[in-house]
C-alpha atoms as a PDB file:
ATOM      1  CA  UNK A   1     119.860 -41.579-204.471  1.00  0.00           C
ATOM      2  CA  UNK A   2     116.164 -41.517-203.230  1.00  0.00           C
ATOM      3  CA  UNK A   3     115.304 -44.539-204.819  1.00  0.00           C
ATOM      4  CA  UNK A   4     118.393 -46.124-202.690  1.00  0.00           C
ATOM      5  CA  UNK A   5     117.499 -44.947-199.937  1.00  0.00           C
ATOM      6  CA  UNK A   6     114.002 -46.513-200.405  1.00  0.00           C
ATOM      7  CA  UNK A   7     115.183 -49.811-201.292  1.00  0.00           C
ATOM      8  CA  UNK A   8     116.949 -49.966-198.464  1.00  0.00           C
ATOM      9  CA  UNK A   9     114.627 -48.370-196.282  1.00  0.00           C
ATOM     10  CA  UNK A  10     112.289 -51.448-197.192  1.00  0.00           C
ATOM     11  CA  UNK A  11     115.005 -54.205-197.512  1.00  0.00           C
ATOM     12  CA  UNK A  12     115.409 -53.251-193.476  1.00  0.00           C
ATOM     13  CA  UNK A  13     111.956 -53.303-192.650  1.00  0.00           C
ATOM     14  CA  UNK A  14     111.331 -56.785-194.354  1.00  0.00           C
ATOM     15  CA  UNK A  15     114.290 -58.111-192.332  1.00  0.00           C
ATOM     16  CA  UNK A  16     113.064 -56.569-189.147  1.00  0.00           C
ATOM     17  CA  UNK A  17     109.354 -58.337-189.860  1.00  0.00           C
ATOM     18  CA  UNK A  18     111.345 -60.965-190.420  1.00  0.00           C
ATOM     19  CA  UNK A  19     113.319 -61.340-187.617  1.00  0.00           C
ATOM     20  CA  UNK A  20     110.136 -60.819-185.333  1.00  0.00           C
ATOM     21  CA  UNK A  21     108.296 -63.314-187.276  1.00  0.00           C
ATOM     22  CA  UNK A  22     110.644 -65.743-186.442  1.00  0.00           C
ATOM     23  CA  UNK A  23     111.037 -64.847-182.650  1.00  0.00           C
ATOM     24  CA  UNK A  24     107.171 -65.237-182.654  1.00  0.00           C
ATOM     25  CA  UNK A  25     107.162 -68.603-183.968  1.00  0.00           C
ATOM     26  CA  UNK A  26     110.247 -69.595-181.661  1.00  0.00           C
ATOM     27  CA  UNK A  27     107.705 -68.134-178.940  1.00  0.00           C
ATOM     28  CA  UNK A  28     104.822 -70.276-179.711  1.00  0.00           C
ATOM     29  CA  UNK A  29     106.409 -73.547-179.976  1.00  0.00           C
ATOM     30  CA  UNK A  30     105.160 -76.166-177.402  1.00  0.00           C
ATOM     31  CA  UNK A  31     106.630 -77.444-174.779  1.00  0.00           C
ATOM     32  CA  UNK A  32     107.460 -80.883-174.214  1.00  0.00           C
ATOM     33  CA  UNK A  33     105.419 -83.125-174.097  1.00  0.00           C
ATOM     34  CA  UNK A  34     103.194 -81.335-176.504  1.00  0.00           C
ATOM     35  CA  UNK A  35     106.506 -80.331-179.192  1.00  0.00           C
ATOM     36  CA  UNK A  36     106.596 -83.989-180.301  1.00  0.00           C
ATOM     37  CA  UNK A  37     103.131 -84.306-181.373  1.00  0.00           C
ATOM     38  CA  UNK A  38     103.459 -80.945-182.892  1.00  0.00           C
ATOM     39  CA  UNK A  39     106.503 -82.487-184.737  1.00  0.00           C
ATOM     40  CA  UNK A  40     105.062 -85.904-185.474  1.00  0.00           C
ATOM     41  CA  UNK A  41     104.048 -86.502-189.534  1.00  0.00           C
ATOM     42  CA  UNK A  42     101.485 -89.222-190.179  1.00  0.00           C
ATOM     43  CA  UNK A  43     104.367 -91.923-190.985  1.00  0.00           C
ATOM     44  CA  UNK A  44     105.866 -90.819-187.439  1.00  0.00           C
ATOM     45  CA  UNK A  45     102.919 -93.280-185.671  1.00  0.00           C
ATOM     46  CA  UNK A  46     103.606 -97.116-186.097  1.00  0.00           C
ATOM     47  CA  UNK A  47     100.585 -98.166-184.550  1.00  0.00           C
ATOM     48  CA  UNK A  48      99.747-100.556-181.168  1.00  0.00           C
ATOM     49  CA  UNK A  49     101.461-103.839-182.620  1.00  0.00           C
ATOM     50  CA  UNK A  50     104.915-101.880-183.200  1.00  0.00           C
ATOM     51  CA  UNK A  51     104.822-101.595-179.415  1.00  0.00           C
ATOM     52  CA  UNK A  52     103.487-104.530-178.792  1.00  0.00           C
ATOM     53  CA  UNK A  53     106.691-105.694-179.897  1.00  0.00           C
ATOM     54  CA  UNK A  54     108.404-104.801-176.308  1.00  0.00           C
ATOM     55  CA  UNK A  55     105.639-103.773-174.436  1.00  0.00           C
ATOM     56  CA  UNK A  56     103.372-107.227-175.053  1.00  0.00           C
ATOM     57  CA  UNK A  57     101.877-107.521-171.511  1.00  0.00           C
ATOM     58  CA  UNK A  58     101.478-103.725-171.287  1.00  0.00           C
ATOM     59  CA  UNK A  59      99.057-103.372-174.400  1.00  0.00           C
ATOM     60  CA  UNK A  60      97.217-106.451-173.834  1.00  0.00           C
ATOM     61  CA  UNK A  61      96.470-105.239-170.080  1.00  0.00           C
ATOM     62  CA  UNK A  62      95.667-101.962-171.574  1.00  0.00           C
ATOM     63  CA  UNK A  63      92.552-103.730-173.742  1.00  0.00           C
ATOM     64  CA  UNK A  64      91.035-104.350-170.408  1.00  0.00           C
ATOM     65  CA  UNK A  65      91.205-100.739-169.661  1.00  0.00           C
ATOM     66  CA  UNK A  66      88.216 -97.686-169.951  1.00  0.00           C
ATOM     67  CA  UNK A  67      90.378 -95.737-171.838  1.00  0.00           C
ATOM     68  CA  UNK A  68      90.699 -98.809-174.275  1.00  0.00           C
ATOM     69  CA  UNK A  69      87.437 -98.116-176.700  1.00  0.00           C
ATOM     70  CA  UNK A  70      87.996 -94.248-176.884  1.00  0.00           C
ATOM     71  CA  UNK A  71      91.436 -95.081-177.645  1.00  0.00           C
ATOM     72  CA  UNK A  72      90.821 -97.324-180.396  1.00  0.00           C
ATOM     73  CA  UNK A  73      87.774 -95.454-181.594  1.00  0.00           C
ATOM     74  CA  UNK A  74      89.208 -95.594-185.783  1.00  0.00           C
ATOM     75  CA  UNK A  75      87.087 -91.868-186.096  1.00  0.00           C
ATOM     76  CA  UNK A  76      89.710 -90.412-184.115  1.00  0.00           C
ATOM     77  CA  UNK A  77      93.079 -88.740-185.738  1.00  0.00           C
ATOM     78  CA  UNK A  78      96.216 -90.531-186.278  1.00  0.00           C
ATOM     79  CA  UNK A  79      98.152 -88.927-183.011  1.00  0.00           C
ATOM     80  CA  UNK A  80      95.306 -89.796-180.286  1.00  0.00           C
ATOM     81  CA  UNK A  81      94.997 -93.407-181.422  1.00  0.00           C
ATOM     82  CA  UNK A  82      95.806 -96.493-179.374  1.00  0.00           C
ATOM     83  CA  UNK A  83      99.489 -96.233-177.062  1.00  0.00           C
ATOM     84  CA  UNK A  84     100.695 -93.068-179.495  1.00  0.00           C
ATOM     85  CA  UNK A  85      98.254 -91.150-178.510  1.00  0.00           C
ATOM     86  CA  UNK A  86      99.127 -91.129-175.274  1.00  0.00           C
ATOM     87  CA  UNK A  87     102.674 -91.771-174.776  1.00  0.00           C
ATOM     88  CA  UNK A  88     103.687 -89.926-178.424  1.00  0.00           C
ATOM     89  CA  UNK A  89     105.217 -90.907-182.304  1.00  0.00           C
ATOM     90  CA  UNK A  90     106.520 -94.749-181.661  1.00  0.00           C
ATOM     91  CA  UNK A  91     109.282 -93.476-184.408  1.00  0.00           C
ATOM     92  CA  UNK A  92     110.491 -91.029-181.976  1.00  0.00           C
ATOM     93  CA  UNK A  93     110.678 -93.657-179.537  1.00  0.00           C
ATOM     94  CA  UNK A  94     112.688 -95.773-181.466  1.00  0.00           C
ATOM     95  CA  UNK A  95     114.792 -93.104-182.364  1.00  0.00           C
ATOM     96  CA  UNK A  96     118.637 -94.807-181.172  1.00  0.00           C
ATOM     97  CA  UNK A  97     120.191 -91.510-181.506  1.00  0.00           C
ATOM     98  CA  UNK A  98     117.732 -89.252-179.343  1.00  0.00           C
ATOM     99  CA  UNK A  99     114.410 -91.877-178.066  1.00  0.00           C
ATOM    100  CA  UNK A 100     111.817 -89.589-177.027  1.00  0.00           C
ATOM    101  CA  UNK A 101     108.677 -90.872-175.389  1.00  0.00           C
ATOM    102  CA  UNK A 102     105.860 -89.202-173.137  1.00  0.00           C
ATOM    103  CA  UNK A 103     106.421 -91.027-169.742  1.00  0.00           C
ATOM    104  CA  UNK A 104     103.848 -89.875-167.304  1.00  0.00           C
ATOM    105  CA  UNK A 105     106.129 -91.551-164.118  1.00  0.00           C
ATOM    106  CA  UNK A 106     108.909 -89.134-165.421  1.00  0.00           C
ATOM    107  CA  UNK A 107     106.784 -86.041-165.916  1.00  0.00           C
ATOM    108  CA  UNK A 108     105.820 -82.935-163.679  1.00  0.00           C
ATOM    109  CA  UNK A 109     102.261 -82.350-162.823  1.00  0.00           C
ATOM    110  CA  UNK A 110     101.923 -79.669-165.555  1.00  0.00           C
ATOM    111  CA  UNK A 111     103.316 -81.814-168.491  1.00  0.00           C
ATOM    112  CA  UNK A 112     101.051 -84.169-167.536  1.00  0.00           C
ATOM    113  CA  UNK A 113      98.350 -82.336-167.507  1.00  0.00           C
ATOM    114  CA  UNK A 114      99.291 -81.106-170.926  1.00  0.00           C
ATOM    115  CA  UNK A 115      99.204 -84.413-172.714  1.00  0.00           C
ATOM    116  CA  UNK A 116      95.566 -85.302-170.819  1.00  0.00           C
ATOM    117  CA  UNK A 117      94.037 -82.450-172.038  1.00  0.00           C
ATOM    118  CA  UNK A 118      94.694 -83.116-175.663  1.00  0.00           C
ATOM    119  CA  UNK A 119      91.772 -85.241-175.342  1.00  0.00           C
ATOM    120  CA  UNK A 120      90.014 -84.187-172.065  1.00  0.00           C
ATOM    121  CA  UNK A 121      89.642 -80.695-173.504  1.00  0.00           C
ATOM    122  CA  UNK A 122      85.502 -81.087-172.670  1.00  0.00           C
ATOM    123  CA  UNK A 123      86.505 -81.316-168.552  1.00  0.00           C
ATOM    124  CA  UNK A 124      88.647 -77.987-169.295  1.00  0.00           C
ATOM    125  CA  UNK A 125      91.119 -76.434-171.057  1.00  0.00           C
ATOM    126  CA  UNK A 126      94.993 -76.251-169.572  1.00  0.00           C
ATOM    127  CA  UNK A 127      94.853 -72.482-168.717  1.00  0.00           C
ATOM    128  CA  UNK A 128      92.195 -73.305-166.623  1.00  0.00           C
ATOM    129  CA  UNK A 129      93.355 -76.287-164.869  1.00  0.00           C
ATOM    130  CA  UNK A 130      96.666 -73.935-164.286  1.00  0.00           C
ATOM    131  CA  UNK A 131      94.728 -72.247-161.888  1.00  0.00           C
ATOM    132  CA  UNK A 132      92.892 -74.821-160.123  1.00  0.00           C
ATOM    133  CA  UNK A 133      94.318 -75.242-156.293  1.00  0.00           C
ATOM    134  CA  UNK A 134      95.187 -79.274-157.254  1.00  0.00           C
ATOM    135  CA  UNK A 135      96.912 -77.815-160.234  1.00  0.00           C
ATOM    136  CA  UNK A 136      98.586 -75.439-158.467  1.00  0.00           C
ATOM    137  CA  UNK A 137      99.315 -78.019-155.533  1.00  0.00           C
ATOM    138  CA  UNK A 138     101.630 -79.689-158.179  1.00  0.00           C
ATOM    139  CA  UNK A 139      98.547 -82.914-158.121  1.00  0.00           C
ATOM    140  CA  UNK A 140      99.042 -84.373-161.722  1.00  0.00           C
ATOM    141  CA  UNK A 141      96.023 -86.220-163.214  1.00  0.00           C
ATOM    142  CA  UNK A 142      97.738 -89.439-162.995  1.00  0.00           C
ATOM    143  CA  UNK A 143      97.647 -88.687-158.754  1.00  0.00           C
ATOM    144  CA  UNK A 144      94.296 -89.847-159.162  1.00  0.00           C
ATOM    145  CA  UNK A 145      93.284 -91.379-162.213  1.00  0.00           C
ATOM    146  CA  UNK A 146      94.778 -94.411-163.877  1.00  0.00           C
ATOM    147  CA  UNK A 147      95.885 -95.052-167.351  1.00  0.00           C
ATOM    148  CA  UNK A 148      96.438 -98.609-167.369  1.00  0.00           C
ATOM    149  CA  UNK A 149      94.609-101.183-165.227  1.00  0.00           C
ATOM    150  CA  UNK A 150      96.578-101.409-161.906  1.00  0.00           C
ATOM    151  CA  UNK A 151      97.771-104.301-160.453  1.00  0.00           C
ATOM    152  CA  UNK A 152      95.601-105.905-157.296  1.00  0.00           C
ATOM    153  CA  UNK A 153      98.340-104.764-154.545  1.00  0.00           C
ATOM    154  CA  UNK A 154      99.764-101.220-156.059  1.00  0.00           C
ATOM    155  CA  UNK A 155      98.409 -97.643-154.449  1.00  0.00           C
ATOM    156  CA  UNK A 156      97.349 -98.779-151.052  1.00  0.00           C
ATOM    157  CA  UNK A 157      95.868 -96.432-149.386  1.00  0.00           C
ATOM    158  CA  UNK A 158      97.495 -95.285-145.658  1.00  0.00           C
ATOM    159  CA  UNK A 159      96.244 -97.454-142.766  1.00  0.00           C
ATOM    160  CA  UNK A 160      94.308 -94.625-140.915  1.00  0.00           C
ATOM    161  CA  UNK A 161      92.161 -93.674-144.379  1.00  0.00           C
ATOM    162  CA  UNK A 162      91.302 -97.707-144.032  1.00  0.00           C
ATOM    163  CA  UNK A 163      90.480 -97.460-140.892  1.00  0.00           C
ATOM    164  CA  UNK A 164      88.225 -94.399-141.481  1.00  0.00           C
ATOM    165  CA  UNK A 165      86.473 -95.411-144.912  1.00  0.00           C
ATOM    166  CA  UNK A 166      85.526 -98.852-144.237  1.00  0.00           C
ATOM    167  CA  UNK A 167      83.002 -98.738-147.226  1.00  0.00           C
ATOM    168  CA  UNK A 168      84.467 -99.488-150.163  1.00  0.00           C
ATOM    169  CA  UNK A 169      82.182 -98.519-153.262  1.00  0.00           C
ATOM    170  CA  UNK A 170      84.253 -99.723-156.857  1.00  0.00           C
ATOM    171  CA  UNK A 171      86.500 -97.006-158.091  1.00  0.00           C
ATOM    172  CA  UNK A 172      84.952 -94.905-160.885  1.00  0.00           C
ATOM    173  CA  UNK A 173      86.307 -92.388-163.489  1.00  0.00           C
ATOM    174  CA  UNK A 174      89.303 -94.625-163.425  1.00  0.00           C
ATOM    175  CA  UNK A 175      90.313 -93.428-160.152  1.00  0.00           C
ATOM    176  CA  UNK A 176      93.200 -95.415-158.592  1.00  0.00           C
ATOM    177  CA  UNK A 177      90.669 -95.996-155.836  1.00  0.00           C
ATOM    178  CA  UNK A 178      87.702 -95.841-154.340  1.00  0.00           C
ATOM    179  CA  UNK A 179      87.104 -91.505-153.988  1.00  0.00           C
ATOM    180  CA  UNK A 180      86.878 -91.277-150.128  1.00  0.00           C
ATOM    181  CA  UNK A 181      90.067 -93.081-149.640  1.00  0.00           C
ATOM    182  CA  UNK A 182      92.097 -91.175-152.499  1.00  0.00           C
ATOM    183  CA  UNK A 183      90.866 -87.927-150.989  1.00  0.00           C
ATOM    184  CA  UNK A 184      91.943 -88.816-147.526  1.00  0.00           C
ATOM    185  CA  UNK A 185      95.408 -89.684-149.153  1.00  0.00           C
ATOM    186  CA  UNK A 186      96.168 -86.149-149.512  1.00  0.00           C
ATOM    187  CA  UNK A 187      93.807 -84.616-146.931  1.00  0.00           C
ATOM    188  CA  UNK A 188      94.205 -86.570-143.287  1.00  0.00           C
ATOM    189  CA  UNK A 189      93.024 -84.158-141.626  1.00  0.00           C
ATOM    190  CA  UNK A 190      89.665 -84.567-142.751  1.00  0.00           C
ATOM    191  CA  UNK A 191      90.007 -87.927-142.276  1.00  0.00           C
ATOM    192  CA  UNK A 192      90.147 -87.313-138.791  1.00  0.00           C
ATOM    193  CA  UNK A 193      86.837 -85.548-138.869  1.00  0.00           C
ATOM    194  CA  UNK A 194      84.845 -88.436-140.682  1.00  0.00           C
ATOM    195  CA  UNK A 195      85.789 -90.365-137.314  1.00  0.00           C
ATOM    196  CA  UNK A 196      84.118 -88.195-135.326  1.00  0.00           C
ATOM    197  CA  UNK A 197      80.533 -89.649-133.896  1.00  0.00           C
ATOM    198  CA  UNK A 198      78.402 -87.139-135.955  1.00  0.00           C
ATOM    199  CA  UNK A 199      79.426 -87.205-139.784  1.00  0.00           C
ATOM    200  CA  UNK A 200      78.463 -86.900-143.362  1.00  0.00           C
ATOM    201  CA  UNK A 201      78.206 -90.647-144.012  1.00  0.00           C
ATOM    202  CA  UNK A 202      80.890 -91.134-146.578  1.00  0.00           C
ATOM    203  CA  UNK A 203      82.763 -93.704-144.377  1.00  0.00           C
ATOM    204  CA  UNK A 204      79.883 -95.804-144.930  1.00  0.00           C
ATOM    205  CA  UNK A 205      79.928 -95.293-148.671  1.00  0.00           C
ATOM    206  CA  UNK A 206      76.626 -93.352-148.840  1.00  0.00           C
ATOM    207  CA  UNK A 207      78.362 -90.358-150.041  1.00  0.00           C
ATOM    208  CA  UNK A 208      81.318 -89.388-152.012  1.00  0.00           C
ATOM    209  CA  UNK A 209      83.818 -86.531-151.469  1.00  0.00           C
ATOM    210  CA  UNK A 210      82.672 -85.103-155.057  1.00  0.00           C
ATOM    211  CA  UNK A 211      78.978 -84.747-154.323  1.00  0.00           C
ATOM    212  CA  UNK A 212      80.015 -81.383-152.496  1.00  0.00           C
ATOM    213  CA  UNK A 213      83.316 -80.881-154.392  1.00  0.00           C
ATOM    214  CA  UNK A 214      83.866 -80.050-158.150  1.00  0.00           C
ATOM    215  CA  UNK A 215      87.600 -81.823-158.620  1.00  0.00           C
ATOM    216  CA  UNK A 216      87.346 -80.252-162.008  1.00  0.00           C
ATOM    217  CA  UNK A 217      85.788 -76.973-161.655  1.00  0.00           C
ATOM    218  CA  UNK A 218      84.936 -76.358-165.704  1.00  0.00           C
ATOM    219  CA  UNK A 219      84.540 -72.783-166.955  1.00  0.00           C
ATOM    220  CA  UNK A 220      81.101 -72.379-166.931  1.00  0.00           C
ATOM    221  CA  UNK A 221      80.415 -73.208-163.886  1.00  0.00           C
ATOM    222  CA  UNK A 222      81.897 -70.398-163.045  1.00  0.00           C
ATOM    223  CA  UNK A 223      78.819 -68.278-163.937  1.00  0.00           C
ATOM    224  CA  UNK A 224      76.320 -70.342-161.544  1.00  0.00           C
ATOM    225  CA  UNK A 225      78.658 -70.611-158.572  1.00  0.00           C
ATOM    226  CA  UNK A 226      76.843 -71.974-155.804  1.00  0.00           C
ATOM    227  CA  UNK A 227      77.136 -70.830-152.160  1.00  0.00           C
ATOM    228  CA  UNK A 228      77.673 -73.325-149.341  1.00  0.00           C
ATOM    229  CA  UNK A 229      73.908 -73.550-149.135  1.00  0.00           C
ATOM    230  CA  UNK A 230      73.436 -74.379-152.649  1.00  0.00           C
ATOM    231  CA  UNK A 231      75.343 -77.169-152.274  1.00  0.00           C
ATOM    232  CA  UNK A 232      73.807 -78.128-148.754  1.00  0.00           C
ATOM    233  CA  UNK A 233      70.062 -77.725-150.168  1.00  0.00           C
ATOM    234  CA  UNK A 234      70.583 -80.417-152.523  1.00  0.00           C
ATOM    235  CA  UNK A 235      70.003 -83.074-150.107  1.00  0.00           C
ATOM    236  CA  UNK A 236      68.429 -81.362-147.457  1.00  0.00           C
ATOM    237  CA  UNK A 237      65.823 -79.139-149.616  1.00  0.00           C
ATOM    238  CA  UNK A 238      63.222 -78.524-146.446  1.00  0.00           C
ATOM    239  CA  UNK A 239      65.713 -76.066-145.450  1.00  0.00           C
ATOM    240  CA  UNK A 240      66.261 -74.808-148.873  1.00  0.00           C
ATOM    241  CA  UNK A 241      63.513 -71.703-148.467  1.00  0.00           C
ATOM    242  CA  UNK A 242      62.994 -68.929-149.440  1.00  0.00           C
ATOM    243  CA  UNK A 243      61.173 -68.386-146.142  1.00  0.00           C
ATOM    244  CA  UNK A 244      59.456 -64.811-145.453  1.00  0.00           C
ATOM    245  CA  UNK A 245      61.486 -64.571-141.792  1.00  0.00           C
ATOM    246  CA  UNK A 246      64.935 -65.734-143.486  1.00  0.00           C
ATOM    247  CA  UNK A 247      67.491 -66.349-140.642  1.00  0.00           C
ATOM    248  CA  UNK A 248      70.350 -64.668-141.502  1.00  0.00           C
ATOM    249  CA  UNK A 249      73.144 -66.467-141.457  1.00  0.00           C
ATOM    250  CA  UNK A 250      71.104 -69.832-143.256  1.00  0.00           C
ATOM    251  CA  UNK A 251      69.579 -67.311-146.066  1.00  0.00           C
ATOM    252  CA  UNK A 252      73.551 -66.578-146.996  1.00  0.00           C
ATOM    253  CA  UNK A 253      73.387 -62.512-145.835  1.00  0.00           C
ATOM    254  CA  UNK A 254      76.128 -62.946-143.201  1.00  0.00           C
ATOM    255  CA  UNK A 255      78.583 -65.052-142.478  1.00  0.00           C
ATOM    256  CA  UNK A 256      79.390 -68.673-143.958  1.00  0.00           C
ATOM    257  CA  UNK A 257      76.199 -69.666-144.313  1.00  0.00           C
ATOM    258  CA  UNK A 258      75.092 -73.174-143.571  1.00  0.00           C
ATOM    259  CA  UNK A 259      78.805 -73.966-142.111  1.00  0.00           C
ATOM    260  CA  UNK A 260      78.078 -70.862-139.516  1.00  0.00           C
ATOM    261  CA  UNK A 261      76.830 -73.726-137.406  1.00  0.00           C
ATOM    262  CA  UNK A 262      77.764 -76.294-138.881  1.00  0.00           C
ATOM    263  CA  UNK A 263      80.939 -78.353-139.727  1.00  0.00           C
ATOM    264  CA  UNK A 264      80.871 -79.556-142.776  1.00  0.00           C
ATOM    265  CA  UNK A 265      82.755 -83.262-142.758  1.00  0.00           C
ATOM    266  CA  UNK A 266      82.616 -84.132-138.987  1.00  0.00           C
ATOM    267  CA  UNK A 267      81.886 -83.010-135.574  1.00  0.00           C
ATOM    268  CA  UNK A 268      81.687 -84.391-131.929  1.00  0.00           C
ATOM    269  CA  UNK A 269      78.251 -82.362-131.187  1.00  0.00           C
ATOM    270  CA  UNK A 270      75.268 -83.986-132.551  1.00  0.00           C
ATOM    271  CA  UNK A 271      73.779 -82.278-135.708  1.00  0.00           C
ATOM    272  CA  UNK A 272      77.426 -81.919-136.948  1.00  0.00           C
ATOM    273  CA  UNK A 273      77.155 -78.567-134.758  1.00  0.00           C
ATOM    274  CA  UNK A 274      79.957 -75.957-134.591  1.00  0.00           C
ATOM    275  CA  UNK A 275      78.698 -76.014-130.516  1.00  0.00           C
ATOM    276  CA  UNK A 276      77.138 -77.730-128.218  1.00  0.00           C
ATOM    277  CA  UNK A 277      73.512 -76.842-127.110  1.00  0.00           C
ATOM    278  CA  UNK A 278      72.940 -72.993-127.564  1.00  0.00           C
ATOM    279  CA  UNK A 279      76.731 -72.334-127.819  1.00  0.00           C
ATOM    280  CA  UNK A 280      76.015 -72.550-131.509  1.00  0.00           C
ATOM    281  CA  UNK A 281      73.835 -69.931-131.065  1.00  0.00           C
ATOM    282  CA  UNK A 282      75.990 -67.893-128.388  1.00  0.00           C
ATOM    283  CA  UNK A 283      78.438 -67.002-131.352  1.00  0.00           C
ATOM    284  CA  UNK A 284      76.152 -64.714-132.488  1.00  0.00           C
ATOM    285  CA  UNK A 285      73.551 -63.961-129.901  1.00  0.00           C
ATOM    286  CA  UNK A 286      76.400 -62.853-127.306  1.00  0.00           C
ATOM    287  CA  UNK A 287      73.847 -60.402-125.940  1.00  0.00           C
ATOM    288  CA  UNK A 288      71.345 -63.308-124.787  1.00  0.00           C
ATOM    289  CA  UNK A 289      74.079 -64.968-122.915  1.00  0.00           C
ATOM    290  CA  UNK A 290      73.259 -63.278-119.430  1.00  0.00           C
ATOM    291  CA  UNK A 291      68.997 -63.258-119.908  1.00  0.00           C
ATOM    292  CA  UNK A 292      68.366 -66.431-121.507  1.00  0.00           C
ATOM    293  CA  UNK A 293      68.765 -69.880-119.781  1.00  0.00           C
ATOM    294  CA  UNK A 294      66.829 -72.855-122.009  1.00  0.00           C
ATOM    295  CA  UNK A 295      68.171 -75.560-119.867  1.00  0.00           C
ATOM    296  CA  UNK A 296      68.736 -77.095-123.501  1.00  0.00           C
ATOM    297  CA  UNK A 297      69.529 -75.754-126.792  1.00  0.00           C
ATOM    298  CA  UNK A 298      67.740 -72.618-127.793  1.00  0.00           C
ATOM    299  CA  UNK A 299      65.737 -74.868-130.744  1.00  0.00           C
ATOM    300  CA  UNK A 300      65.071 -77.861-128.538  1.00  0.00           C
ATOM    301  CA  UNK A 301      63.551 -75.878-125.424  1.00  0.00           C
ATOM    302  CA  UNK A 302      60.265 -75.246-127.679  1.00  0.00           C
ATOM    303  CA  UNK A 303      60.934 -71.452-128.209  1.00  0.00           C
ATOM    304  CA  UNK A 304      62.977 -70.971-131.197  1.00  0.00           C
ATOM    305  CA  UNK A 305      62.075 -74.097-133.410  1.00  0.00           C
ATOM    306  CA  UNK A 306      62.299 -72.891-136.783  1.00  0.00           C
ATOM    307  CA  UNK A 307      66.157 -72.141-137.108  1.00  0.00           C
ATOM    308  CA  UNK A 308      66.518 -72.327-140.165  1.00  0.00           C
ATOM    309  CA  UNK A 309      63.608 -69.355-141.630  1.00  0.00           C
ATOM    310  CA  UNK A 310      60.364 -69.397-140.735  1.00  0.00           C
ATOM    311  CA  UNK A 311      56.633 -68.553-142.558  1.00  0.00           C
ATOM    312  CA  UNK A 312      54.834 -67.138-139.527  1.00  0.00           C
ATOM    313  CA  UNK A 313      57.176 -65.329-136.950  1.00  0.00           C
ATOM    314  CA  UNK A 314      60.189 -63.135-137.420  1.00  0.00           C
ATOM    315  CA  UNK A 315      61.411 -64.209-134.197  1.00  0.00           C
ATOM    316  CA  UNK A 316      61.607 -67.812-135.673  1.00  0.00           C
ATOM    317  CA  UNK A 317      59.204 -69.197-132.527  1.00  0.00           C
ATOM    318  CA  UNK A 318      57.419 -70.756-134.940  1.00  0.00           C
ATOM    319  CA  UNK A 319      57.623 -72.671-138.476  1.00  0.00           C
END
C-alpha cells in the first residue's frame, strides 16, 4: 500500500513539473514579429532572388542602400541575411494558407523595435529602449531611420521646420532626413526657438540636434552621466573650470546649472540669456535689486566680470 502511495505520490509530482514546464515555455515564446524567426528552420529562407521574383524594383533599390553590405555580409547567419532578415522566412510569406511577413508600415513602434534590435543589439538591447522617452512616446525606429532608399519627394518635412533649418547637411545614419529637420518634425516648439535672433547655430547646419542629445542613450552611459555642463563644456571649455571661486549655479551645486541663465536652443536676449541685462542675475540676487544699479548688466559694468568662476576673487570681480 506504501509503495502505491509512493508511485503515485511521484506520478503527480512529475505531472505537476510537467504541467509548469509547459506553462513556462508557453510563457517565453516571442512575440510577433520575433515568433517567426524563432519558428523559421534553415530551408524556411529562400534567399533575395525568391523575392526578387515580385518585389524586382524593391531589391534592386535596396542594393543602393547602407544597410545593403551588412545585409549581404555571407559571415552572417541564415535569418539576418539579405530581405529575410529583415522582413522574416520568404516560405512563410508564401505561405497561401496563412502568409506571414514582418511589415514595418503595419507594425507598432515596439514590434518594430523588436525586429531592429536583432541586429542593432550594440546601440542597446530592447528592455532598454522600452524605457527610453521616444520608446515610450510610441517613436518606432523606422520614424527616423530608413530601410530602403526613399524616393526624392517622400517625408517632406513641415513648411515652418524649412523655413527654420535652411541648412541642409546630407542625412546620415540613414535618417529619413537631414537631423535638425526630423527633430523639428516632432518637436515645433523648439523650432520656434532656433528662430529666435540669439541661437545655437543648427539652422545654419553648424550643429546637429545630437551633439547635445543621446537619441540612443546605451547602458553604459548610464554610469558617466553628464550634467548640463558636461555637455556645455565640450565646446565652450574656457568655462569648463574647476575655478577656486566656483559660481554656484555654473559649478552644478544649485540649480540647473549652465541653463540657470541660459536657454539652451534659442532666446531673444543676446548670449542666449534667460534675462535681459542683470535680470539674469536678479533671479537669484533678489536682495541686490534695491542697492545695486549697473546701468548695464552686472558682468558688462566692469564689476562682476568673471561669471562664470573665478582664480583671484570670491566675489567674482575679477578672473
Amino acid at each position: 500500500m506504501r509503495l502505491g502511495t509512493l508511485f503515485l505520490g511521484v506520478g503527480l509530482a512529475s505531472l505537476f513539473v510537467g504541467a509548469l514546464g509547459g506553462e513556462k515555455a508557453a510563457q517565453k515564446e516571442p512575440a510577433f514579429p520575433l515568433s517567426l524567426f524563432a519558428k523559421a528552420t534553415e530551408e524556411s529562407y529562400l534567399g533575395d532572388d525568391a523575392c526578387s521574383g515580385c518585389h524586382e524594383d524593391v531589391v534592386a533599390k535596396f542594393k543602393l542602400s547602407a544597410h545593403a553590405p551588412h545585409s549581404n555580409n555571407p559571415k552572417l547567419p541564415v535569418g539576418k541575411l539579405g530581405c529575410e532578415g529583415c522582413h522574416g522566412p520568404g516560405q512563410f510569406h508564401v505561405d497561401e494558407e496563412n502568409p506571414q511577413v514582418v511589415a514595418y508600415s503595419k507594425m507598432d513602434a515596439k514590434q518594430v523595435a523588436a525586429a531592429c534590435l536583432r541586429c542593432h543589439g550594440d546601440t542597446m538591447k530592447l528592455s532598454h529602449w522600452n524605457r527610453t522617452d521616444h520608446a515610450q512616446a510610441s517613436v518606432a525606429c523606422t520614424s527616423c531611420h530608413q530601410i530602403h532608399p526613399k524616393e526624392a519627394d517622400d517625408a517632406k518635412p513641415a513648411a515652418d521646420v524649412l523655413t527654420a533649418f535652411h541648412a541642409q547637411p546630407t542625412p546620415k545614419k540613414l535618417l529619413k532626413e537631414s537631423e535638425a529637420k526630423l527633430c523639428g518634425s516632432c518637436h515645433p516648439k523648439t523650432v520656434t526657438q532656433f528662430k529666435q535672433n540669439s541661437h545655437h547655430p543648427v539652422p545654419e547646419g553648424r550643429m546637429v540636434c545630437s551633439d547635445c542629445h543621446d537619441v540612443h542613450p546605451a547602458k553604459s552611459a548610464r554610469k558617466n552621466i553628464d550634467a548640463v555642463k558636461g555637455k556645455c563644456v565640450t565646446c565652450h571649455a574656457d568655462r569648463a573650470g574647476p575655478f577656486v571661486y566656483e559660481h554656484d549655479p555654473v559649478a552644478g551645486w544649485t540649480g540647473d546649472g549652465c541653463a540657470e541663465c541660459h536657454k539652451p536652443h534659442g532666446s531673444q536676449n543676446p548670449k542666449l540669456l534667460t534675462s535681459f541685462s542683470r535680470g539674469a542675475c536678479a533671479q537669484c540676487h533678489t536682495d541686490k535689486l534695491s542697492r545695486h544699479f549697473p546701468g548695464r548688466s552686472c558682468w558688462s559694468s566692469g564689476c562682476h566680470v568673471a561669471v562664470h568662476g573665478s582664480n583671484t576673487d570670491p566675489k567674482l570681480l575679477r578672473r
